[in-house]
N, C-alpha and C. Protein backbone atom coordinates (compact mmCIF):
# COMPACT_ATOMS: atom_id res chain seq x y z
N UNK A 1 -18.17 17.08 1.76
CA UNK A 1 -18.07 17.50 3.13
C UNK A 1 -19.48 17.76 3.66
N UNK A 2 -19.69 17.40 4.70
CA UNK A 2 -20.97 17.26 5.18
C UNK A 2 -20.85 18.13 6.67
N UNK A 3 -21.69 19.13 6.72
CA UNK A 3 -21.94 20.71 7.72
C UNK A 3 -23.38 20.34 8.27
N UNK A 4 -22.89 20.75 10.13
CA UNK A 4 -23.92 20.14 11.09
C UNK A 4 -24.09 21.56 11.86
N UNK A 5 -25.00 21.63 12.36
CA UNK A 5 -24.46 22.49 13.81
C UNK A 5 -25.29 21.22 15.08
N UNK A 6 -24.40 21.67 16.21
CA UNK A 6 -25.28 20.61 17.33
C UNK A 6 -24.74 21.73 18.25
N UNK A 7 -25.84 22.43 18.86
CA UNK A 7 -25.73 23.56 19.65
C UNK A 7 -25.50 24.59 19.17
N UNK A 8 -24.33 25.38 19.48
CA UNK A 8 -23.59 26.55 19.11
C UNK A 8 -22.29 26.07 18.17
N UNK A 9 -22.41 24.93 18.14
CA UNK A 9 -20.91 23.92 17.55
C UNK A 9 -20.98 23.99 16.26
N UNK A 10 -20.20 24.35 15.29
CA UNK A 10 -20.23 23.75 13.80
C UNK A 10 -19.42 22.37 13.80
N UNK A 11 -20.34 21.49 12.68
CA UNK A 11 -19.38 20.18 12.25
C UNK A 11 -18.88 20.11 11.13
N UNK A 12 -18.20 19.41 10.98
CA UNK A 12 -17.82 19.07 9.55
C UNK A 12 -17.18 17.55 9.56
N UNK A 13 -17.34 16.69 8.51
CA UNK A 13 -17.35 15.35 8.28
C UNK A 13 -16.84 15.23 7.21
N UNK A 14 -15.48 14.76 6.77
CA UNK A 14 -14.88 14.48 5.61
C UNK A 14 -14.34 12.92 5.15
N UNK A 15 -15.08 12.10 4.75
CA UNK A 15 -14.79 10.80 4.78
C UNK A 15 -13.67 10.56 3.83
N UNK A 16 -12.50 9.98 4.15
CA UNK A 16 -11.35 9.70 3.60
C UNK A 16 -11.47 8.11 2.34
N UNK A 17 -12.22 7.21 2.48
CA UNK A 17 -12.33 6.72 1.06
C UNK A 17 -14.07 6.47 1.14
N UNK A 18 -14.61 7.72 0.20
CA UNK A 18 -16.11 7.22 -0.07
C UNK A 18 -16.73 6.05 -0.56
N UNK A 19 -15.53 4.97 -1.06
CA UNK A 19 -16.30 3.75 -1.77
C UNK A 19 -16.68 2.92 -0.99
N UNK A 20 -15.82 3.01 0.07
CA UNK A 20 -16.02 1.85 1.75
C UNK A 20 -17.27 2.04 2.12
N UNK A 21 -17.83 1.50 2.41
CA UNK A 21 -18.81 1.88 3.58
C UNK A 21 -19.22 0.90 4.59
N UNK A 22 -19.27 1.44 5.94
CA UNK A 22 -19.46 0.50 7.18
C UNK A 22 -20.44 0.16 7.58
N UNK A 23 -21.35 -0.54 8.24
CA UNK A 23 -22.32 -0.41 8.84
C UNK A 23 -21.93 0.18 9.97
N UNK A 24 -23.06 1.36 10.44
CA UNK A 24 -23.21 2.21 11.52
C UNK A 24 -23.07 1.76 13.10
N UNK A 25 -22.43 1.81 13.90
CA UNK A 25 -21.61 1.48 14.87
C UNK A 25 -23.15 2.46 16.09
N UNK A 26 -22.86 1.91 17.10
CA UNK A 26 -23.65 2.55 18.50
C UNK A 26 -22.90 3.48 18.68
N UNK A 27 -23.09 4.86 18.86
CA UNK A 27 -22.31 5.81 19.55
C UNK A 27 -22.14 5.67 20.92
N UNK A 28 -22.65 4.84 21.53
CA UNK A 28 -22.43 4.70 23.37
C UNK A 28 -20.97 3.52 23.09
N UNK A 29 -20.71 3.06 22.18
CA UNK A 29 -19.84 1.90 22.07
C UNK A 29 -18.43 2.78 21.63
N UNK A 30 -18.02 3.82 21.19
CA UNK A 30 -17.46 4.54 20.46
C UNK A 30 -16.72 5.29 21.63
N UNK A 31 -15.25 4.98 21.46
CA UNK A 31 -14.19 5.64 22.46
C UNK A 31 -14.14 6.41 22.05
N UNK A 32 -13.50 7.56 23.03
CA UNK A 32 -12.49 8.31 22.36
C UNK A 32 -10.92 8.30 23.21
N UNK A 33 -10.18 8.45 21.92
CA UNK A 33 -8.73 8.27 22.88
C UNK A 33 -8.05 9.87 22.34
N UNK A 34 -7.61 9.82 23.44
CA UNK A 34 -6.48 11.15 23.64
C UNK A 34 -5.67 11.94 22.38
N UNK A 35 -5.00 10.14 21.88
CA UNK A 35 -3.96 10.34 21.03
C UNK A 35 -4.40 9.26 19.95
N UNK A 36 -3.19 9.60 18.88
CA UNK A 36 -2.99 8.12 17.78
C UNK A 36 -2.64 6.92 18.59
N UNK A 37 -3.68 5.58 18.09
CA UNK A 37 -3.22 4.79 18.89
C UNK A 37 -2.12 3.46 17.74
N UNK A 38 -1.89 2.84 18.48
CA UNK A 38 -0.71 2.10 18.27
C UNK A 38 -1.50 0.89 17.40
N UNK A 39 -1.35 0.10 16.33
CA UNK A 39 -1.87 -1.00 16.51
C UNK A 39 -2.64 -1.14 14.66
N UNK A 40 -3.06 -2.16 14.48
CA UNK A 40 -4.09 -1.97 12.87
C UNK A 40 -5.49 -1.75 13.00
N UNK A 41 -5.49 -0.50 11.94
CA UNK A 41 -6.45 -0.02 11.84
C UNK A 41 -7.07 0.65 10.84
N UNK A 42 -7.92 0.81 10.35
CA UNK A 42 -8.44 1.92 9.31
C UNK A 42 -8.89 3.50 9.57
N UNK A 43 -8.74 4.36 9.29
CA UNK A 43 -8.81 5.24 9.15
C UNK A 43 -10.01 6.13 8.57
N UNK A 44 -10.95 5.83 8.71
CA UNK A 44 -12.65 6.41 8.34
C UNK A 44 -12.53 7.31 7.01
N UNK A 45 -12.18 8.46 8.49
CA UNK A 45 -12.44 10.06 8.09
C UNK A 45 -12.61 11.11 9.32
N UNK A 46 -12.08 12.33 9.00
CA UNK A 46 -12.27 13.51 10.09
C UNK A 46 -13.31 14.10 10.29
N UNK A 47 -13.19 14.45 11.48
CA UNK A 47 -14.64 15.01 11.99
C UNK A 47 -13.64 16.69 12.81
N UNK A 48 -14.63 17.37 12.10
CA UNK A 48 -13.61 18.80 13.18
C UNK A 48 -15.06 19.35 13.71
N UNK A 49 -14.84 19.62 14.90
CA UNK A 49 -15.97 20.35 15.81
C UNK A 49 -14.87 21.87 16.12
N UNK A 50 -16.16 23.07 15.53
CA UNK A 50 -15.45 24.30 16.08
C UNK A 50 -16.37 24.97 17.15
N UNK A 51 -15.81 25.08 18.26
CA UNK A 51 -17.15 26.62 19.12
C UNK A 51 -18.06 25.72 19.61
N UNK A 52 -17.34 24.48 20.28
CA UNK A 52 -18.19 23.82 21.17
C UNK A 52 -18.38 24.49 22.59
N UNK A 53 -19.35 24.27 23.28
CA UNK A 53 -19.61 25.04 24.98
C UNK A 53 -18.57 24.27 25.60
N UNK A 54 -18.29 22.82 25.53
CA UNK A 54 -17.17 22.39 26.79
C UNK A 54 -16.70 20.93 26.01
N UNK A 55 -15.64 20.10 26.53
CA UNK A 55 -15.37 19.00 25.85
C UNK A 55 -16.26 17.87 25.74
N UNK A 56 -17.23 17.92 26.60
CA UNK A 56 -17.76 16.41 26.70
C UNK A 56 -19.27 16.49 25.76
N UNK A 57 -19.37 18.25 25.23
CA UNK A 57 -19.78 18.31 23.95
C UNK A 57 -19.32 17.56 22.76
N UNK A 58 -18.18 18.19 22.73
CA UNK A 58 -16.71 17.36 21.30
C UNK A 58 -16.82 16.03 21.68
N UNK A 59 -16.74 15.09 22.97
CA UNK A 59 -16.96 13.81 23.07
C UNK A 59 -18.21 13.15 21.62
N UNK A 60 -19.42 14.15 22.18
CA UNK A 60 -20.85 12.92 21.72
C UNK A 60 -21.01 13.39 20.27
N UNK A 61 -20.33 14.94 20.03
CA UNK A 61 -20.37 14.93 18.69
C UNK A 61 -18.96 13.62 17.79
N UNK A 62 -18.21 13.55 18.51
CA UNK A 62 -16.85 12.54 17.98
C UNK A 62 -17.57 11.05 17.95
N UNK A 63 -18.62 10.85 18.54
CA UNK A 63 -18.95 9.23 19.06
C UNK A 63 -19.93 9.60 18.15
N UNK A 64 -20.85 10.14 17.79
CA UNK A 64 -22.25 10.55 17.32
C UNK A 64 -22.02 10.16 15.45
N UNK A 65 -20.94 10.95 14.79
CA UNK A 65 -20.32 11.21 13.82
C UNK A 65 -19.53 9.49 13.39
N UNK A 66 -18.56 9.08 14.14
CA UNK A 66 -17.73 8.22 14.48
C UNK A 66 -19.28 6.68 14.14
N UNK A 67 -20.10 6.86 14.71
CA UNK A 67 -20.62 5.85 14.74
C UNK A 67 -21.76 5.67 13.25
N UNK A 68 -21.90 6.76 12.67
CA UNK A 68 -22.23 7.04 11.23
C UNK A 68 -21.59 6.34 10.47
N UNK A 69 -20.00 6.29 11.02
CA UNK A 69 -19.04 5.93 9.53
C UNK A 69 -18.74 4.67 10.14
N UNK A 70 -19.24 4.29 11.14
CA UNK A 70 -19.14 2.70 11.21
C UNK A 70 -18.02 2.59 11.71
N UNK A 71 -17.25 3.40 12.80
CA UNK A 71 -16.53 3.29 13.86
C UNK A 71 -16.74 2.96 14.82
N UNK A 72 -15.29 2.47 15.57
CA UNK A 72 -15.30 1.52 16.74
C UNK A 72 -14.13 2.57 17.73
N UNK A 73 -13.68 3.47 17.10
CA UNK A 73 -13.11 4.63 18.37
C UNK A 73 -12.81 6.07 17.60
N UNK A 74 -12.46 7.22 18.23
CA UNK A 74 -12.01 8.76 17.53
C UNK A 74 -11.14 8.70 18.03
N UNK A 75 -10.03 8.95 17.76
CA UNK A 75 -8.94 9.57 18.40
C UNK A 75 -9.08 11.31 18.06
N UNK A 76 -8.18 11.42 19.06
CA UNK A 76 -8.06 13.36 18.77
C UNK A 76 -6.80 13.81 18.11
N UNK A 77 -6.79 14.18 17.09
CA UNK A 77 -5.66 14.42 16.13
C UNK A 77 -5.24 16.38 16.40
N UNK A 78 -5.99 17.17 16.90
CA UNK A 78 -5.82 18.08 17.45
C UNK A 78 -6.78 19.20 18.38
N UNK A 79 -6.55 19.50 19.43
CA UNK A 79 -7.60 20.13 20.53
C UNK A 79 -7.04 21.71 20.78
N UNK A 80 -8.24 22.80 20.62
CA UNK A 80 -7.71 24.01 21.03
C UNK A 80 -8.99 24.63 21.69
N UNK A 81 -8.80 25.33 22.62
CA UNK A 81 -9.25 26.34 23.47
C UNK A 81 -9.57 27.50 22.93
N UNK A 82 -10.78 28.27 22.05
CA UNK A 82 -11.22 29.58 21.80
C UNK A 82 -11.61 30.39 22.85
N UNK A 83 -10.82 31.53 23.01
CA UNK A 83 -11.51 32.09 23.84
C UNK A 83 -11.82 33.83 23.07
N UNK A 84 -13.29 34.28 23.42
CA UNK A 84 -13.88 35.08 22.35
C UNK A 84 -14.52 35.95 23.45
N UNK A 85 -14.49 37.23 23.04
CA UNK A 85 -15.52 38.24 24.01
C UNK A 85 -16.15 38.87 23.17
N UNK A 86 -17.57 38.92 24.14
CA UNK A 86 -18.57 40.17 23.73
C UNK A 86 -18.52 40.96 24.40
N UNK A 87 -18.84 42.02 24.24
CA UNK A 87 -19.27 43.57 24.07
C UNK A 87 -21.03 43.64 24.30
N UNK A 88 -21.22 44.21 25.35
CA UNK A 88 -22.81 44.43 25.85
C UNK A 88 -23.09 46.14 25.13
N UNK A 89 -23.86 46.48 24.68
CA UNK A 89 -24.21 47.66 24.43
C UNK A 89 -24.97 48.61 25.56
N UNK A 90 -25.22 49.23 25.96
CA UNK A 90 -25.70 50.25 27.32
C UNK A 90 -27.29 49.22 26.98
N UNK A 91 -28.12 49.52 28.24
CA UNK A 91 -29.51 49.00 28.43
C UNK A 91 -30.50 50.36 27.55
N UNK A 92 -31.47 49.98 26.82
CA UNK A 92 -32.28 50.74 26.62
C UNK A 92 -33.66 50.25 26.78
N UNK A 93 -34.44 51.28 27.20
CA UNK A 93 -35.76 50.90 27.50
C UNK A 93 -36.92 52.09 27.25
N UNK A 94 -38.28 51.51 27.11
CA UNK A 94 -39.20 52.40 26.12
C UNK A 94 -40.01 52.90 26.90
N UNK A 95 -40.73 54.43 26.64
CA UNK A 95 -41.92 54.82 27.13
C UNK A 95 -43.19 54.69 26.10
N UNK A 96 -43.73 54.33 26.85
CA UNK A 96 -44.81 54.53 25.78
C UNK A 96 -45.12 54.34 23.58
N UNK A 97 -44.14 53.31 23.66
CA UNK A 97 -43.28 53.37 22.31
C UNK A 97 -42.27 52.21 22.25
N UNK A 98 -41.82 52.14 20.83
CA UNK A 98 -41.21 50.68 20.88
C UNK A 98 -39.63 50.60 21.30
N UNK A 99 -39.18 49.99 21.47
CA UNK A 99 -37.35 49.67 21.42
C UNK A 99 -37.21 49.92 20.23
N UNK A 100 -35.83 50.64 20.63
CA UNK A 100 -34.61 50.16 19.21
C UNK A 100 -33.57 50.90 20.17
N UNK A 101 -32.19 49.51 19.99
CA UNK A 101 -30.92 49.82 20.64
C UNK A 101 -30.26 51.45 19.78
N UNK A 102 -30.21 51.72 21.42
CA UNK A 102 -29.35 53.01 20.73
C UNK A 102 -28.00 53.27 21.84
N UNK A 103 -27.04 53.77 21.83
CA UNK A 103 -25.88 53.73 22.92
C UNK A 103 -25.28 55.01 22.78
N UNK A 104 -25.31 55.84 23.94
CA UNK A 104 -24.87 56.65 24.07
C UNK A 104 -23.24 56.88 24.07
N UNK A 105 -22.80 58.48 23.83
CA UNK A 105 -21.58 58.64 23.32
C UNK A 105 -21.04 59.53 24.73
N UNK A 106 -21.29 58.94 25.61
CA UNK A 106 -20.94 59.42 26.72
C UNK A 106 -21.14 60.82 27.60
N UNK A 107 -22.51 61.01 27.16
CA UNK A 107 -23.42 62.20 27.83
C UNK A 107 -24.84 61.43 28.06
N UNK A 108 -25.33 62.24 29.18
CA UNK A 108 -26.65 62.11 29.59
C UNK A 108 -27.60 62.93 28.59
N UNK A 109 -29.10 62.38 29.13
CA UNK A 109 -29.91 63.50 28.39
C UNK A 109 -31.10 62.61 27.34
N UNK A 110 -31.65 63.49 26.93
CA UNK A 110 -32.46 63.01 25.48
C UNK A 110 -32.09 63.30 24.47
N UNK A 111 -31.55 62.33 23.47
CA UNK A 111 -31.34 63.20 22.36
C UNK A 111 -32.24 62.93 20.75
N UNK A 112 -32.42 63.42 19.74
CA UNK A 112 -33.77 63.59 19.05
C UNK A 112 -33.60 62.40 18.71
N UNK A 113 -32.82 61.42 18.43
CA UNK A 113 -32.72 60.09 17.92
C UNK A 113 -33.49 59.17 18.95
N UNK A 114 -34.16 59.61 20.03
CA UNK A 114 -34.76 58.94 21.29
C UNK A 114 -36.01 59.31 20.97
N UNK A 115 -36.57 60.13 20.52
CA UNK A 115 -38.09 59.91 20.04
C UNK A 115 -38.55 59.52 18.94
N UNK A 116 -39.71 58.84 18.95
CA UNK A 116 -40.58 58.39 17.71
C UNK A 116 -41.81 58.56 17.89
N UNK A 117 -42.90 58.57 16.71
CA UNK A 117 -43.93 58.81 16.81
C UNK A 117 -44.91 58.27 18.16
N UNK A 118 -44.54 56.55 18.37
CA UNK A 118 -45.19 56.49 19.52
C UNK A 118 -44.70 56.51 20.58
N UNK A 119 -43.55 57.30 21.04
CA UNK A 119 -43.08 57.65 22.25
C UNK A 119 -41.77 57.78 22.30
N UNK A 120 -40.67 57.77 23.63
CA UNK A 120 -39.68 57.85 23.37
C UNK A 120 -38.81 56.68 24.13
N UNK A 121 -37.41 56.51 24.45
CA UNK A 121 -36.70 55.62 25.17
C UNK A 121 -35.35 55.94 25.49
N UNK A 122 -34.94 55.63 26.51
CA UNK A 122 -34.09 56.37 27.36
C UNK A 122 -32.52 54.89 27.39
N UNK A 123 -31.66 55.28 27.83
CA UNK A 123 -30.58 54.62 27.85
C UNK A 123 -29.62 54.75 29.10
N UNK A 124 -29.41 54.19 29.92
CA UNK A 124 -28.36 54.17 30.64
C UNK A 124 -27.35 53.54 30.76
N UNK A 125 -26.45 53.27 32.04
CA UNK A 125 -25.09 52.78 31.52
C UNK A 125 -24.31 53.09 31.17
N UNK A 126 -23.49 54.11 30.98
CA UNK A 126 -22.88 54.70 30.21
C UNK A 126 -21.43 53.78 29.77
N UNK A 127 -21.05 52.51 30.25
CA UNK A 127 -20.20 51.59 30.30
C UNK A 127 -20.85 49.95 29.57
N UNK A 128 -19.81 49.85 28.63
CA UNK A 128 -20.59 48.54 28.19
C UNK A 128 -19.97 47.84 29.17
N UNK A 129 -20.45 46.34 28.92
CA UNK A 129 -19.60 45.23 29.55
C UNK A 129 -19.01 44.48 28.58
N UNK A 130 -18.00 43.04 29.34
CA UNK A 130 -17.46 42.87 28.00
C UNK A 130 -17.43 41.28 28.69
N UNK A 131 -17.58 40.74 28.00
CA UNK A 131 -17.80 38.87 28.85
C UNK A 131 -17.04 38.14 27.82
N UNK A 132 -16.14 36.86 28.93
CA UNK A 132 -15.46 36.30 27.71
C UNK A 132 -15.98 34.75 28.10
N UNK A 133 -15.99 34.17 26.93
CA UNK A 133 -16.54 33.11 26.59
C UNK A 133 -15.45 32.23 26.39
N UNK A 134 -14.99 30.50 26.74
CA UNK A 134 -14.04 29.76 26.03
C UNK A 134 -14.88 28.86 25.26
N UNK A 135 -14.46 28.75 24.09
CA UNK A 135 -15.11 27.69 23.62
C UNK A 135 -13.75 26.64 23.13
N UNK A 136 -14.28 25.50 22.61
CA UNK A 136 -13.69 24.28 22.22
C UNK A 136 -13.49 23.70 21.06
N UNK A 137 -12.88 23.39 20.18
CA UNK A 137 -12.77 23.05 18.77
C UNK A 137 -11.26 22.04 19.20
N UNK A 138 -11.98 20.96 18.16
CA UNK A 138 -10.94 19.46 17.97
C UNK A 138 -11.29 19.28 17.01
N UNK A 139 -10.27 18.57 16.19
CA UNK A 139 -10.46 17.15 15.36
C UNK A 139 -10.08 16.37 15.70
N UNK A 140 -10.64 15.48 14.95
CA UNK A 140 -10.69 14.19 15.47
C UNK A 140 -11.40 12.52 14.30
N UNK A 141 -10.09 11.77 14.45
CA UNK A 141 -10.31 11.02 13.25
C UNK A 141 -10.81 9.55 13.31
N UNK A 142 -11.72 9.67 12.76
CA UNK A 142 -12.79 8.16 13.10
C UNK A 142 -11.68 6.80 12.72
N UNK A 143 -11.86 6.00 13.51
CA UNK A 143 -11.15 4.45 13.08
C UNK A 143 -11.74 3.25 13.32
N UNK A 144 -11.59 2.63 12.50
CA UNK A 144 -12.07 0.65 12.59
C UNK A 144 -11.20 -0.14 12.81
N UNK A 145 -11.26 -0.52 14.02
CA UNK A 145 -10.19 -1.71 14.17
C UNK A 145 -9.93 -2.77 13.36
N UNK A 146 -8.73 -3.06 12.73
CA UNK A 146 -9.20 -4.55 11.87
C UNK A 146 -9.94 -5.70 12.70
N UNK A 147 -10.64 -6.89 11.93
CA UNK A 147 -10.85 -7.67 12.62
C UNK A 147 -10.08 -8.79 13.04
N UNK A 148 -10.19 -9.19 13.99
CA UNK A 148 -8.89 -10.40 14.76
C UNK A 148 -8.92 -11.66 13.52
N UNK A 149 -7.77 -11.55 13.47
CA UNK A 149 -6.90 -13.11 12.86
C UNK A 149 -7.74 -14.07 13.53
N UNK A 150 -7.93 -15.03 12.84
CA UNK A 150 -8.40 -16.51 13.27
C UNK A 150 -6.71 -17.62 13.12
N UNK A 151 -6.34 -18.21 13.88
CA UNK A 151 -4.62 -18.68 13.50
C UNK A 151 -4.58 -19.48 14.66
């Protein structure tokens, strides 16, 4: 199994018979279709993208991957929607002295954990924020069309 990141995305690449091997295909030439398609074909190997930013990420990683194993399209064998939140911690900021996050427990004030030798730092906010993120994860399974009958 072969582990990528391309962005914020993890990959993973599992080639279904290692003895084959294709010559490497153009990724601009490299479909992708929706579904399983109808028809003869070979079957590469899977490609799963997790915690992509949007789909047309999962596209160039599916064509990118796909064209490694000497594919001619991906289909999408399954697509899901992550959706994940962060948590902001209160703002802190320094006098005279360095940072280090600290978050208050819902009082104002200084408290001794706010000074250090070269100065001190203060915190406001008393409210975190909380942001939600969707991200994208598919698999998706590389294929070679057979080649056309001569008849």
């Amino acid at each position: 199994m072969l582990l990528s990141a391309a962005g914020c995305a993890s990959v993973s690449v599992q080639k279904f018979n290692k003895g084959v091997v294709y010559p490497p295909t153009d990724p601009a030439s490299i479909t992708v279709l929706p579904q399983k398609p109808s028809g003869n074909y070979t079957e590469l190997g899977e490609i799963t993208v997790r915690g992509a930013n949007n789909w047309e990420q999962v596209e160039k990683i599916f064509q990118s991957k796909g064209a490694e194993m000497g594919a001619n399209a991906v289909y999408v064998f399954s697509k899901q929607d992550e959706e994940k939140q962060y948590v902001s911690p209160d703002e802190c900021y320094t006098y005279g002295g360095y940072y280090y996050p600290y978050q208050h427990f819902g009082w104002g004030g200084y408290h001794s954990r706010h000074y250090y030798p070269r100065g001190y730092y203060y915190c406001y906010g008393f409210q975190a924020s909380t942001e939600t993120v969707i991200f994208v994860s598919a698999v998706g399974i590389a294929i070679r069309s057979a080649p056309a009958t001569q008849g």
